[in-house]
C-alpha atoms as a PDB file:
ATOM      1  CA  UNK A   1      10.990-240.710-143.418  1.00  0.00           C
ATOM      2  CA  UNK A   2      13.756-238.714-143.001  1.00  0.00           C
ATOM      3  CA  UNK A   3      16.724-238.375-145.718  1.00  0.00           C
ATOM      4  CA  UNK A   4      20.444-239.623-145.294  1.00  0.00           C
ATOM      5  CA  UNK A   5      22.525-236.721-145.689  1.00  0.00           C
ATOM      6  CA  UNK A   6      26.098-237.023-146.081  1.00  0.00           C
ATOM      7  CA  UNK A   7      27.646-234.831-144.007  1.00  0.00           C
ATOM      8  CA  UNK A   8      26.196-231.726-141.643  1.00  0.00           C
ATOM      9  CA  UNK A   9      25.054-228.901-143.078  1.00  0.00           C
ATOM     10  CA  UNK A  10      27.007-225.030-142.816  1.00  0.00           C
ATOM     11  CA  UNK A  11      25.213-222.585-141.001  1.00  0.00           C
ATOM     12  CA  UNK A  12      25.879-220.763-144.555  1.00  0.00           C
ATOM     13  CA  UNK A  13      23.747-223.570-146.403  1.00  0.00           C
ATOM     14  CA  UNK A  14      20.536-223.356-144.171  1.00  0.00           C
ATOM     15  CA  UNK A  15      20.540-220.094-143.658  1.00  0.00           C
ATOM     16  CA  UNK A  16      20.667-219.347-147.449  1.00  0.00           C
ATOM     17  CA  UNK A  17      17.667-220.862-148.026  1.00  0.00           C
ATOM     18  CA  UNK A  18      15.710-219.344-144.711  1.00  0.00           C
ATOM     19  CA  UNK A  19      16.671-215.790-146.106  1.00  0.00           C
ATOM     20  CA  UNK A  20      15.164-216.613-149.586  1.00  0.00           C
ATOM     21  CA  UNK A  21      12.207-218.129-147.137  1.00  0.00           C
ATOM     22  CA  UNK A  22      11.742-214.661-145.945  1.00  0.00           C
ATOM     23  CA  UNK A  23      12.013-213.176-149.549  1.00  0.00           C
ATOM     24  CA  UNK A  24       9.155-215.439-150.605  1.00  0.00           C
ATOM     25  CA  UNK A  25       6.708-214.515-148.709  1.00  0.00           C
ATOM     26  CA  UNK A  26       7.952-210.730-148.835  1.00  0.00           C
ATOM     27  CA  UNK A  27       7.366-210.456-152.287  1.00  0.00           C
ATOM     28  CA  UNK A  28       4.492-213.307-153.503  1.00  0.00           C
ATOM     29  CA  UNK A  29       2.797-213.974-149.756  1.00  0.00           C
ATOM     30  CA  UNK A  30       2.537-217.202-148.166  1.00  0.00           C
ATOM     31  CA  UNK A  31       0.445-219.087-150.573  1.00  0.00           C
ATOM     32  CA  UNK A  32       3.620-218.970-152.663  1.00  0.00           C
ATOM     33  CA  UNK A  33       5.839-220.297-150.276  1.00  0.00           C
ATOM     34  CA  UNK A  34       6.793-223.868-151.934  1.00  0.00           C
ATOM     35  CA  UNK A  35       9.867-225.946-152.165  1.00  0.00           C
ATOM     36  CA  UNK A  36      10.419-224.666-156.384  1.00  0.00           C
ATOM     37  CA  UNK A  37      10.147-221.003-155.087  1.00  0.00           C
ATOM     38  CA  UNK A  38      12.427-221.471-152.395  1.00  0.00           C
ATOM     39  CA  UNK A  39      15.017-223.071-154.115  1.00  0.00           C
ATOM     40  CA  UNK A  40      15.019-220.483-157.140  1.00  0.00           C
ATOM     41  CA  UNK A  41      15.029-217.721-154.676  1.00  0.00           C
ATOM     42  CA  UNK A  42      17.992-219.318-153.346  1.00  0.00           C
ATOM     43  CA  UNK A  43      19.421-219.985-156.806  1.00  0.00           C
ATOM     44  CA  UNK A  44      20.177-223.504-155.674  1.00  0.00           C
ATOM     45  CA  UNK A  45      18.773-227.242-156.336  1.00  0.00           C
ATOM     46  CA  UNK A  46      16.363-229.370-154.840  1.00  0.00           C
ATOM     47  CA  UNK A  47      18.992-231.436-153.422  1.00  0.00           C
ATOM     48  CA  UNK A  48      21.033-228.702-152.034  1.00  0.00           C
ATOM     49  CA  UNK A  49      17.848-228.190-149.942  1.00  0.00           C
ATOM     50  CA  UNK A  50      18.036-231.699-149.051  1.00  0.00           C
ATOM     51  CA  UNK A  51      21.261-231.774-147.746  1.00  0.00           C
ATOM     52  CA  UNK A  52      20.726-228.354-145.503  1.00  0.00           C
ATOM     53  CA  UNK A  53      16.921-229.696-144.296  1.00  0.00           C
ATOM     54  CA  UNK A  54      15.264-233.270-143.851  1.00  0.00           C
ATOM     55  CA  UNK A  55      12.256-232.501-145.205  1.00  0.00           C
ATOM     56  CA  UNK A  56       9.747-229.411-145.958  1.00  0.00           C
ATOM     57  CA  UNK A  57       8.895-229.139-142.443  1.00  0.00           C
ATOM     58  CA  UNK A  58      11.509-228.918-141.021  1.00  0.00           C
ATOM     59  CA  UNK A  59      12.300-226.114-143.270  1.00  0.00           C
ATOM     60  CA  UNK A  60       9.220-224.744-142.556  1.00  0.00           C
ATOM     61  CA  UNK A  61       9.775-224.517-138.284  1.00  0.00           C
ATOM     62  CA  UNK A  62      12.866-223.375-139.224  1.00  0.00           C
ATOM     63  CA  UNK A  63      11.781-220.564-141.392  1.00  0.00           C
ATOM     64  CA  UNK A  64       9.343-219.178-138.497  1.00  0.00           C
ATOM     65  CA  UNK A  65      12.472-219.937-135.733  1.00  0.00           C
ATOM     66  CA  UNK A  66      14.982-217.864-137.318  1.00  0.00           C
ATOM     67  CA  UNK A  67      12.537-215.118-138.371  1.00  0.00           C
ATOM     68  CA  UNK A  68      11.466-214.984-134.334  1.00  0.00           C
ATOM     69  CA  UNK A  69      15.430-215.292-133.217  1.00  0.00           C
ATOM     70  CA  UNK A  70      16.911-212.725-135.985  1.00  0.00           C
ATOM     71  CA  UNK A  71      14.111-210.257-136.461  1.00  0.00           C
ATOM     72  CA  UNK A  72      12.800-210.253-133.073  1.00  0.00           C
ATOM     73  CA  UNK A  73      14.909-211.453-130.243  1.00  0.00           C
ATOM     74  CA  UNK A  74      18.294-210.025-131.488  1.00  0.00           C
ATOM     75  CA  UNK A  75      16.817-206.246-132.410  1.00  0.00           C
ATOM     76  CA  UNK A  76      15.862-206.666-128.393  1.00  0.00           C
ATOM     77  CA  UNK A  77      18.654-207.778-127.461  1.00  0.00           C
ATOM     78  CA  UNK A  78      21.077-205.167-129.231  1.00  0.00           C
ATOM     79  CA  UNK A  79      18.606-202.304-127.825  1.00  0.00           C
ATOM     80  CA  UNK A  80      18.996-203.607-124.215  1.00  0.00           C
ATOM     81  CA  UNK A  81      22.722-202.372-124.799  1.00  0.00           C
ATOM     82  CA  UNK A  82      21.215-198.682-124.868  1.00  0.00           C
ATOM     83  CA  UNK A  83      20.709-197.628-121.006  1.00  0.00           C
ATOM     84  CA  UNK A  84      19.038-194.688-121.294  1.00  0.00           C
ATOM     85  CA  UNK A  85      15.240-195.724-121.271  1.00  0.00           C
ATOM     86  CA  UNK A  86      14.830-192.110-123.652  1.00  0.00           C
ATOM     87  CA  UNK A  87      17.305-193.169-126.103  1.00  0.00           C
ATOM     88  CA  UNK A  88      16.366-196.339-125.707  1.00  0.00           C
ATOM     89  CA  UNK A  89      13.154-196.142-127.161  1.00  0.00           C
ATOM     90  CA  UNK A  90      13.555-194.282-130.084  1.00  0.00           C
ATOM     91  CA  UNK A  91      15.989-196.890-130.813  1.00  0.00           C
ATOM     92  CA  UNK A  92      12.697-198.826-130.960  1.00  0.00           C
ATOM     93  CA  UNK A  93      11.081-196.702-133.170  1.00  0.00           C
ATOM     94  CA  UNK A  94      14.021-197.623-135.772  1.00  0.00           C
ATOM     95  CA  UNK A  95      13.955-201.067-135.108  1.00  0.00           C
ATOM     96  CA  UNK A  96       9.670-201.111-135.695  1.00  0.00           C
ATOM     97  CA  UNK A  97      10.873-199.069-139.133  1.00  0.00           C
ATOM     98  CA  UNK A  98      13.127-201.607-140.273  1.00  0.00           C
ATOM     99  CA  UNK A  99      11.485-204.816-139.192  1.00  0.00           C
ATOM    100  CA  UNK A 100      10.765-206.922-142.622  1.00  0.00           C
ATOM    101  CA  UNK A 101       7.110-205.474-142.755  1.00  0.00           C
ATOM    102  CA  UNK A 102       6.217-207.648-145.861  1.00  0.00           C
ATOM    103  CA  UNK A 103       7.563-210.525-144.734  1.00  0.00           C
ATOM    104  CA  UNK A 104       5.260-210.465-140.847  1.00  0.00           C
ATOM    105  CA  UNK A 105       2.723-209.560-143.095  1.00  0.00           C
ATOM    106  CA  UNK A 106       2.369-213.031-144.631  1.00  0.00           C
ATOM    107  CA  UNK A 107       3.640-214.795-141.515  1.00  0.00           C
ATOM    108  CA  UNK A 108       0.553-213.489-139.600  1.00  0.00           C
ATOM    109  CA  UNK A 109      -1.449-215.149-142.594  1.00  0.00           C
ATOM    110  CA  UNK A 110       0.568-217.840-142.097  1.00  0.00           C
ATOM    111  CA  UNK A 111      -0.206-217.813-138.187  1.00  0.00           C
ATOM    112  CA  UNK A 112      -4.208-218.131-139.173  1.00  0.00           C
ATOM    113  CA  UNK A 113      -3.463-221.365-140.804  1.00  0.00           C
ATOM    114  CA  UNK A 114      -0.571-223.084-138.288  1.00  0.00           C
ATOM    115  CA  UNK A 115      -0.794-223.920-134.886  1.00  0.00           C
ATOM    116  CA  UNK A 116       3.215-223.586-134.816  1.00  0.00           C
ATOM    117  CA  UNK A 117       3.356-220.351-136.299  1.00  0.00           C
ATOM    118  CA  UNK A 118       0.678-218.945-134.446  1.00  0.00           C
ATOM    119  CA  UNK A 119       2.337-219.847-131.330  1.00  0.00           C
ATOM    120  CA  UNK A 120       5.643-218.085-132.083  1.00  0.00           C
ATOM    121  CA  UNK A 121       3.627-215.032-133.678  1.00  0.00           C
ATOM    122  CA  UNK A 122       1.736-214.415-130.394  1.00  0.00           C
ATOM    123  CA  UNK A 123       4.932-214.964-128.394  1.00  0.00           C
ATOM    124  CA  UNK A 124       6.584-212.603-130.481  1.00  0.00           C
ATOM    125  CA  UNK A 125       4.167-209.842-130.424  1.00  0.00           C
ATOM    126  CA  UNK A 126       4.204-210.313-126.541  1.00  0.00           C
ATOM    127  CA  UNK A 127       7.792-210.220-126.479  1.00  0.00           C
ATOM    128  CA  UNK A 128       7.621-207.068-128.012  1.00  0.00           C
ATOM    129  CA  UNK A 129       5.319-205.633-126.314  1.00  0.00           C
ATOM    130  CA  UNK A 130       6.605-206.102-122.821  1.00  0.00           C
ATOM    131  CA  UNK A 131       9.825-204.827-123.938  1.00  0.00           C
ATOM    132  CA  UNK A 132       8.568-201.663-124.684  1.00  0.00           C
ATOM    133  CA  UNK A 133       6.732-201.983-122.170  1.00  0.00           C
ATOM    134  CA  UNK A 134       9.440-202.302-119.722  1.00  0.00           C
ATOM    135  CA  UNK A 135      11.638-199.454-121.323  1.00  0.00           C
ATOM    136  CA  UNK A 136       8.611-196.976-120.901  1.00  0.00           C
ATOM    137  CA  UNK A 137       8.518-197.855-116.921  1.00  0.00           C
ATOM    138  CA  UNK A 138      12.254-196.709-116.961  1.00  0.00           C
ATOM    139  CA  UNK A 139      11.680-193.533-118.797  1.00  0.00           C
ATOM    140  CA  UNK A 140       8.007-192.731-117.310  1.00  0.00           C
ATOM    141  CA  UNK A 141       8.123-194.832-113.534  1.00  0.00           C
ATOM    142  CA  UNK A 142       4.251-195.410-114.380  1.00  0.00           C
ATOM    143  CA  UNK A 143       3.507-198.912-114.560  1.00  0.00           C
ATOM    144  CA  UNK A 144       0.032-198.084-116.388  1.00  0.00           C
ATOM    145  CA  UNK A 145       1.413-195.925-118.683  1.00  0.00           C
ATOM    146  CA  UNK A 146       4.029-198.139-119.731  1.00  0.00           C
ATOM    147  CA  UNK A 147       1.273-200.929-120.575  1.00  0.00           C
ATOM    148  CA  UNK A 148      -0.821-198.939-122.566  1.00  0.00           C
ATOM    149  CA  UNK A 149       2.171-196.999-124.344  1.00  0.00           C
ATOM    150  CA  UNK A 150       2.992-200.149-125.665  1.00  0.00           C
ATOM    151  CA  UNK A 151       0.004-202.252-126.281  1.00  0.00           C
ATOM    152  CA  UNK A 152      -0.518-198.693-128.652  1.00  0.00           C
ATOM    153  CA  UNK A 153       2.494-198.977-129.736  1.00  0.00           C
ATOM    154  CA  UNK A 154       2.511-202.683-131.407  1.00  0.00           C
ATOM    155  CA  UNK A 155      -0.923-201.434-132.698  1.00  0.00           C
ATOM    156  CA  UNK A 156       0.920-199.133-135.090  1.00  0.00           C
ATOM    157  CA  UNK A 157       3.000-202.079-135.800  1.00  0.00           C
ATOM    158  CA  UNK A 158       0.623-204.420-136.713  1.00  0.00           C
ATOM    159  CA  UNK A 159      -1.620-201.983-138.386  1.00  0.00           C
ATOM    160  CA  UNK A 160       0.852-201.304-140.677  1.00  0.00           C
ATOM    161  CA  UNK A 161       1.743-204.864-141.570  1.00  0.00           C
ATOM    162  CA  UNK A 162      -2.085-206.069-141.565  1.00  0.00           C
ATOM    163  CA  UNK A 163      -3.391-202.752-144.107  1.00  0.00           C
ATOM    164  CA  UNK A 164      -4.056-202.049-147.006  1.00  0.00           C
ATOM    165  CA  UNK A 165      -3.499-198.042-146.954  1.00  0.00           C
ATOM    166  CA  UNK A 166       0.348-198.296-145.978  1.00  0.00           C
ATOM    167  CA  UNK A 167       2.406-195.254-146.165  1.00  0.00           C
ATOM    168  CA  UNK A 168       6.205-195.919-144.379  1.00  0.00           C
ATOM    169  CA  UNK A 169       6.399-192.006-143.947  1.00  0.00           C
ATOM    170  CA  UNK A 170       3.062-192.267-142.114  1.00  0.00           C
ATOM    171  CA  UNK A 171       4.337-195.070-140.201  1.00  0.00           C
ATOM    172  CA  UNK A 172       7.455-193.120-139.628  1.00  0.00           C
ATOM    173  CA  UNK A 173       5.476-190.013-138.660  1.00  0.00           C
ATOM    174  CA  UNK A 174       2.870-191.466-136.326  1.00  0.00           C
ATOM    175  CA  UNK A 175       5.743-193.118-134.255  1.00  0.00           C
ATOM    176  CA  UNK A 176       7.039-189.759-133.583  1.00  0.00           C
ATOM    177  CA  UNK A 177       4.488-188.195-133.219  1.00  0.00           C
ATOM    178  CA  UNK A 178       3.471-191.283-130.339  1.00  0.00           C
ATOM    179  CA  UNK A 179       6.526-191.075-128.765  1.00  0.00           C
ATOM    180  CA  UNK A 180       6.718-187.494-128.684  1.00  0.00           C
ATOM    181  CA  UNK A 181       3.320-187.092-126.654  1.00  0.00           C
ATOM    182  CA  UNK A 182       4.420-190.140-124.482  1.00  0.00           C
ATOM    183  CA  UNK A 183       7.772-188.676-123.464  1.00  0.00           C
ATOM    184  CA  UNK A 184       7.780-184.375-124.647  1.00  0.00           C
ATOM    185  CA  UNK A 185       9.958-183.563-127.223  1.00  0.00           C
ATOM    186  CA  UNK A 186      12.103-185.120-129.038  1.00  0.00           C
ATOM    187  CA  UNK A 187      14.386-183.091-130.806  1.00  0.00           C
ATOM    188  CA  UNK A 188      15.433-183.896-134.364  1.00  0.00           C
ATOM    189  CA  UNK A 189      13.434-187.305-134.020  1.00  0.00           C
ATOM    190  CA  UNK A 190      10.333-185.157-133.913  1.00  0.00           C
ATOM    191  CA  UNK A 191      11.144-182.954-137.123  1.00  0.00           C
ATOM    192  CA  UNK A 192       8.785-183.989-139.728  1.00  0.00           C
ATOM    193  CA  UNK A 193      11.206-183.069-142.281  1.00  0.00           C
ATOM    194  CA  UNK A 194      13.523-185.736-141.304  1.00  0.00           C
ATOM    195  CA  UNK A 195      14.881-188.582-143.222  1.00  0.00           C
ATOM    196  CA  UNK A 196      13.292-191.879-141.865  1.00  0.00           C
ATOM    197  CA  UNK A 197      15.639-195.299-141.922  1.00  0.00           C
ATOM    198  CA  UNK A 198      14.942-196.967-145.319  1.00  0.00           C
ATOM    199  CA  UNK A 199      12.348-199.593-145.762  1.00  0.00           C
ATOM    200  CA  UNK A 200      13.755-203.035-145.259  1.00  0.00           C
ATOM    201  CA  UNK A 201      14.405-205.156-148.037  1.00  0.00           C
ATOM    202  CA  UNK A 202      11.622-207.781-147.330  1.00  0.00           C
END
């Protein structure tokens, strides 16, 4: 049954306790993800939690919602803005550096487990993909290409999230070093000496 609450909860309070969601499974992995470690992650009580979400599952679609809407959807959407397909993608390359690696690492775990979240993961990697897929057509005008550049492309991605060997230089490196033979060179963005974007937080 679903619980009172007393008045509608701030954008502020919910997401509060969706970022510390995040941070969870970043740091201890989705067998940790429980209301106690939420709420300390948050540095708040039970019944603040109450008051921003009905229950744990609601918390829990939530979670996976705002992950797909803030980490997938709006990167997108901001890199649309960039009109030259070129630029464009290497604006992708920075966005796939800077994704929360650690936290899609224990959401595709997750996805093994829950219909829901297995649903929004494949949606999201295809959401990806045909993004990139799309900006490569623009740069390249080769539909063919443009699949396969990207289906490659999200295979770095999730590669990197799913390993065990992980190296964010390499990560950072083999992008380039993709991009470069997709599109020729790419200036400083293919100097191996360069500094990469730092790691995300979780």
């Amino acid at each position: 049954m679903a619980r009172e609450r007393r008045s509608t909860p701030s954008r502020y309070a919910r997401v509060r306790f969706l970022e510390a969601g995040l941070t969870v499974l970043a740091e201890d992995g989705f067998g940790t993800l429980k209301l106690a470690a939420v709420c300390a992650r948050a540095d708040a009580t039970t019944g603040s939690f109450y008051h921003a979400f009905d229950n744990w599952s609601e918390f829990t679609s939530a979670l996976i919602t705002y992950w797909r809407e803030e980490k997938s959807q709006r990167p997108i959407a901001e890199a649309r803005k960039v009109t030259d397909p070129v630029e464009r993608l290497t604006a992708l390359m920075d966005v796939g550096l800077t994704l929360p690696h650690d936290s899609e690492r224990a959401i595709r775990v997750w996805a093994a487990q829950d219909p829901e979240v297995r649903k929004h993961q494949e949606e999201v990697d295809l959401e990806r993909r045909d993004f990139i897929a799309e900006t490569y057509r623009e740069a390249l005008g080769d539909d063919f290409a443009a699949e396969e550049y990207a289906t490659i492309s999200m295979y770095l991605l999730v590669g990197y999230e799913s390993g065990t060997l992980r190296s964010y230089e390499a990560l950072d490196l083999g992008f380039r070093m993709f991009l470069q033979s997709a599109i020729g060179p790419l200036g400083e963005l293919g100097d191996a000496a360069r500094t990469p974007p730092q790691p995300p937080g979780h």
